[in-house]
C-alpha atoms as a PDB file:
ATOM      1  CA  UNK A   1     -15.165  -1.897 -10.414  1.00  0.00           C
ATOM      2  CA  UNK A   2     -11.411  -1.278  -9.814  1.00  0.00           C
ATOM      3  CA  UNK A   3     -10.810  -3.729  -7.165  1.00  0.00           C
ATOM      4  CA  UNK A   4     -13.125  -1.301  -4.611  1.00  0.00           C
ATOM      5  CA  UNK A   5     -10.545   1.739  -5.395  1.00  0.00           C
ATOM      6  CA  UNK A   6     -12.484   4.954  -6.721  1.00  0.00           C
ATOM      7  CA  UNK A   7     -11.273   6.040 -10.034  1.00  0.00           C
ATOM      8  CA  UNK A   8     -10.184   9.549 -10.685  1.00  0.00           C
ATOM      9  CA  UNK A   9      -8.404   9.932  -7.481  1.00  0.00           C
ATOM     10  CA  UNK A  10      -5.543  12.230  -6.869  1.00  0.00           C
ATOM     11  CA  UNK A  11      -2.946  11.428  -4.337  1.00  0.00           C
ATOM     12  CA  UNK A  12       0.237  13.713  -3.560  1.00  0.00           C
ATOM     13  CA  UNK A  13       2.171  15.816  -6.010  1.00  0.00           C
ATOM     14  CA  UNK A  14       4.794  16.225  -8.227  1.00  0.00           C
ATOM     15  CA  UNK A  15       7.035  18.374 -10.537  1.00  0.00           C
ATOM     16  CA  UNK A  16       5.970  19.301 -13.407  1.00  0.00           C
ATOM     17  CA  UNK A  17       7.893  16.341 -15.430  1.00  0.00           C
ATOM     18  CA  UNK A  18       6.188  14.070 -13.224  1.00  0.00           C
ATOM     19  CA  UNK A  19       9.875  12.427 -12.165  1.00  0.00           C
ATOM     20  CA  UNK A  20      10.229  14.160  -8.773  1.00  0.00           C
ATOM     21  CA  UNK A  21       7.304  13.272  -5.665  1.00  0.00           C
ATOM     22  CA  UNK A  22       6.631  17.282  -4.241  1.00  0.00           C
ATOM     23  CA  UNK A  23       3.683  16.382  -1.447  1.00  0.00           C
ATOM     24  CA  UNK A  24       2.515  12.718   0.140  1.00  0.00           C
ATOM     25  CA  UNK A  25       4.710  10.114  -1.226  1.00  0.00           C
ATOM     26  CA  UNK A  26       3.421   6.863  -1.205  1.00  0.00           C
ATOM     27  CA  UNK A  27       6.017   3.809  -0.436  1.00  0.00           C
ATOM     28  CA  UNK A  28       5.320   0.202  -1.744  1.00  0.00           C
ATOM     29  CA  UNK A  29       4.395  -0.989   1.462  1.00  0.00           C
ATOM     30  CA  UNK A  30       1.823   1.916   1.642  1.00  0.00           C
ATOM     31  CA  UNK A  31       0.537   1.041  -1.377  1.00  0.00           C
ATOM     32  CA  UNK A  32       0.819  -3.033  -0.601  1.00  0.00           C
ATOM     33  CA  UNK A  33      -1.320  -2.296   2.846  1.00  0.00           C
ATOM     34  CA  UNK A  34      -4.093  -0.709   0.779  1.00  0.00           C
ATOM     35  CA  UNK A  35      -4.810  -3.342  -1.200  1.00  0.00           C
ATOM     36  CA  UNK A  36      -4.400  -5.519   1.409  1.00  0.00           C
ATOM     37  CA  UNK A  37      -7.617  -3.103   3.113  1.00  0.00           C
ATOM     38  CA  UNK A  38      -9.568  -3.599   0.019  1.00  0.00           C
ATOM     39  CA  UNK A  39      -9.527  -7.226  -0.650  1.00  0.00           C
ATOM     40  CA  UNK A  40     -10.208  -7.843   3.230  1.00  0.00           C
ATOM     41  CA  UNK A  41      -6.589  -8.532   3.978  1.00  0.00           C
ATOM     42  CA  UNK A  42      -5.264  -7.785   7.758  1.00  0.00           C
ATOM     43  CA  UNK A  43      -2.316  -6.528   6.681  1.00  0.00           C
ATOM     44  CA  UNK A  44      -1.169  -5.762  10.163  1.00  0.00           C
ATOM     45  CA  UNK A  45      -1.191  -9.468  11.039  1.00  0.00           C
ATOM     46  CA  UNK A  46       2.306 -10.983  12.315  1.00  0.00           C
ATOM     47  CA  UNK A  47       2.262 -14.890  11.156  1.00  0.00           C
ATOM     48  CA  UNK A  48       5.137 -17.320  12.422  1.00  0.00           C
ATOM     49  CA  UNK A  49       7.518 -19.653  10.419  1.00  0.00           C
ATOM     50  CA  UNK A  50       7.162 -23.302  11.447  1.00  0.00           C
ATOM     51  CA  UNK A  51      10.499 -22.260  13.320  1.00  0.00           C
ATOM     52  CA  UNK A  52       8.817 -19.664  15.389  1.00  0.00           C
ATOM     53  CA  UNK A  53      10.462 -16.584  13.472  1.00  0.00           C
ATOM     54  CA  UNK A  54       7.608 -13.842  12.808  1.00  0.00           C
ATOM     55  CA  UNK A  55       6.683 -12.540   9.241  1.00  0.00           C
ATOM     56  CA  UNK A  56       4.340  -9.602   8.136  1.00  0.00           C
ATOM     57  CA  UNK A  57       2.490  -9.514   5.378  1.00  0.00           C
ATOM     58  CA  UNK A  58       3.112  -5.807   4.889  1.00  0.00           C
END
């Protein structure tokens, strides 16, 4: 359930409106590369354009 992410979990901190990140800020490309993990992705993989130029997934 959850796409192989544990519910309940707890990452980081903030103030205590909830609009400023106090401890462990998590980027979208952090949070891109997990999924990535979960659904068996290598996110760490460099592919090439038919024109040689490399792309990452993440």
């Amino acid at each position: 359930v959850g796409g192989g992410v544990k519910g309940g979990q707890v990452i980081g901190k903030t103030d205590a409106e909830g609009a400023e990140v106090k401890d462990r800020p998590v980027s979208a490309l952090d949070f891109l590369a997990s999924v990535c993990k979960v659904v068996g992705i290598d996110y760490t993989k460099v592919n090439n354009t038919p024109i040689g130029r490399p792309v990452r997934i993440v």
